[in-house]
N, C-alpha and C. Protein backbone atom coordinates (compact mmCIF):
# COMPACT_ATOMS: atom_id res chain seq x y z
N UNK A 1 17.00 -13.96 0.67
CA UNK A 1 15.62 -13.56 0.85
C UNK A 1 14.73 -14.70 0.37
N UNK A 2 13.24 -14.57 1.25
CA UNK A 2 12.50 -15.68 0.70
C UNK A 2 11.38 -15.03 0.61
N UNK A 3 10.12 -15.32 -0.39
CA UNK A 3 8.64 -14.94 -0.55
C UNK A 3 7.72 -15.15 0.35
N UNK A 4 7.28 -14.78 0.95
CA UNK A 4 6.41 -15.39 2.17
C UNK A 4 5.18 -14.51 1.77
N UNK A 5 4.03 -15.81 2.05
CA UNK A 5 2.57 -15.02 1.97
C UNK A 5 2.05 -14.28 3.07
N UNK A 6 1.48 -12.66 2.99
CA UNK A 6 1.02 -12.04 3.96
C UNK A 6 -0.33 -12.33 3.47
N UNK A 7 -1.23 -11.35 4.66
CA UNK A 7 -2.36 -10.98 4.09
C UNK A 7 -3.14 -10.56 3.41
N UNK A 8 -4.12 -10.72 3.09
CA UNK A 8 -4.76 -9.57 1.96
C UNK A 8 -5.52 -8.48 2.83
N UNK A 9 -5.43 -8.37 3.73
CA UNK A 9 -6.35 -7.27 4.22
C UNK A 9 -5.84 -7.07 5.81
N UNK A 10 -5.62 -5.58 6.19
CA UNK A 10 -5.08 -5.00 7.59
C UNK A 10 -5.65 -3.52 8.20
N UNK A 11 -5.28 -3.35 8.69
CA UNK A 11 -6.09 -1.68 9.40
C UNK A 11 -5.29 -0.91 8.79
N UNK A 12 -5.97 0.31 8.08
CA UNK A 12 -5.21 1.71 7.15
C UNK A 12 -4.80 2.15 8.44
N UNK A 13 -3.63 2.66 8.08
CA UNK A 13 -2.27 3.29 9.62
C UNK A 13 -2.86 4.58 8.59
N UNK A 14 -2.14 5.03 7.36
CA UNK A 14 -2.94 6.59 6.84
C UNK A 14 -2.71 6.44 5.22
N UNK A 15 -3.27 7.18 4.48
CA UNK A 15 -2.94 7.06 3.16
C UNK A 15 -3.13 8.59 2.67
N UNK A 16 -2.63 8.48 0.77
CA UNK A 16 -2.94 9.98 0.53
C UNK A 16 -2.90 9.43 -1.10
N UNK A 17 -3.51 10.70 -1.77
CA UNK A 17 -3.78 10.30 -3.05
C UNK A 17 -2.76 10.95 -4.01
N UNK A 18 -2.00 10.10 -4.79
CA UNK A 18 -1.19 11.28 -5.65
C UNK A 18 -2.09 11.83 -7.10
N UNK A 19 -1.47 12.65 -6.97
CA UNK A 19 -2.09 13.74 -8.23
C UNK A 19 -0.97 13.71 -9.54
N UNK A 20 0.13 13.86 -9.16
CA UNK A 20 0.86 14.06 -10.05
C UNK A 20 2.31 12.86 -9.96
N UNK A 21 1.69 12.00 -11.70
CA UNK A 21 2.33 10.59 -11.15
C UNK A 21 3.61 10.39 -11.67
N UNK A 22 4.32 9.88 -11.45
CA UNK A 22 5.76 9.54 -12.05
C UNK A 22 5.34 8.62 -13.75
N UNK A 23 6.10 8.72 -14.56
CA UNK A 23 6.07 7.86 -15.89
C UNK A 23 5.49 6.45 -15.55
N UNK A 24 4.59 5.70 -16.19
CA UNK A 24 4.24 4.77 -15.91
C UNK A 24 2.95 4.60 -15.18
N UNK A 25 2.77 5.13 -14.62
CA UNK A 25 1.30 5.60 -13.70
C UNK A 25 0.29 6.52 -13.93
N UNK A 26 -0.97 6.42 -13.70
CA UNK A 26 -2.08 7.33 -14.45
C UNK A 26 -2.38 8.13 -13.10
N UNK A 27 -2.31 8.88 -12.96
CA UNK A 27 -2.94 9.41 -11.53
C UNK A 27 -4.56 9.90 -11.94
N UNK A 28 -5.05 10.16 -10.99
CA UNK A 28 -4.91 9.87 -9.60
C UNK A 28 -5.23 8.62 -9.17
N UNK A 29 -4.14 7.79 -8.17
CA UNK A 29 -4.02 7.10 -7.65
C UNK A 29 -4.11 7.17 -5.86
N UNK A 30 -4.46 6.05 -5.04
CA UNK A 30 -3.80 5.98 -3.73
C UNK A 30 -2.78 4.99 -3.16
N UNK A 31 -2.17 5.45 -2.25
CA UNK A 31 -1.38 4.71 -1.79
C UNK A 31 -1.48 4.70 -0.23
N UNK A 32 -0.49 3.85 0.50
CA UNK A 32 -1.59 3.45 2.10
C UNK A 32 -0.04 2.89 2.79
N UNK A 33 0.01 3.42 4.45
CA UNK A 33 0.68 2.19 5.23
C UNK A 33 -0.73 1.37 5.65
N UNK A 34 0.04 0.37 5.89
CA UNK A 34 -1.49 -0.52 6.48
C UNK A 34 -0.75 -1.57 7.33
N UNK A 35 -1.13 -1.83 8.32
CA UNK A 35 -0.72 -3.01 9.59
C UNK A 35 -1.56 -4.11 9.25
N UNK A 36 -0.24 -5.13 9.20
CA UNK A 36 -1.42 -6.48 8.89
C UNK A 36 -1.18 -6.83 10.15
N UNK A 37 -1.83 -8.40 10.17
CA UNK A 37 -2.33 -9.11 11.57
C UNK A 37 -1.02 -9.51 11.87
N UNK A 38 0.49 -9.32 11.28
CA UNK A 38 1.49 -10.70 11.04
C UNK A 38 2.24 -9.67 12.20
N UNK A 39 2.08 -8.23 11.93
CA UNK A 39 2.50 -7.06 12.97
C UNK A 39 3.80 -6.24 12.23
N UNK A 40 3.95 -6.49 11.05
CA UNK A 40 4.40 -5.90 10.20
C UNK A 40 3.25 -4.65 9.37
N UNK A 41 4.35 -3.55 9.15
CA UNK A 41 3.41 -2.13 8.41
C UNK A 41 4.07 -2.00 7.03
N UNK A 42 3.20 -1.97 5.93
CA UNK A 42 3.55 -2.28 4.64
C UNK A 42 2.57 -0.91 3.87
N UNK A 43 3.92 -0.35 2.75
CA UNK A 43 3.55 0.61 2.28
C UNK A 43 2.75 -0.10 0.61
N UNK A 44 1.76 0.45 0.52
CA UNK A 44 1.07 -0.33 -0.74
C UNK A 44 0.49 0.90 -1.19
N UNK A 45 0.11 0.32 -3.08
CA UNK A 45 -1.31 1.38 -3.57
C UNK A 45 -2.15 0.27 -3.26
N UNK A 46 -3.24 1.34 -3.12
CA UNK A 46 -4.82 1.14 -3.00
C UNK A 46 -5.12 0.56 -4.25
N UNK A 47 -5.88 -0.69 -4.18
CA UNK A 47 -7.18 -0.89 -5.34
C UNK A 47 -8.11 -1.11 -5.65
């Protein structure tokens, strides 16, 4: 595997907010698929 730079910014495909977070995380949080320009769909949190 190698690091390759994507974008910073793509069209929200859909997102949803969690409420109730796993250890480590403060909720509420969001999280998002989002399509970048490269044509790859990448699951991310929101910030």
């Amino acid at each position: 595997m190698e690091e390759i730079a994507l974008s910073r910014t793509g069209k929200l495909y859909t997102f949803t907010i969690v409420r109730q977070a796993p250890a480590g995380f403060r909720a509420p949080y969001a999280t998002a698929l989002v399509d970048l320009p490269e044509g790859v769909r990448i699951f991310a949190q929101l910030t």
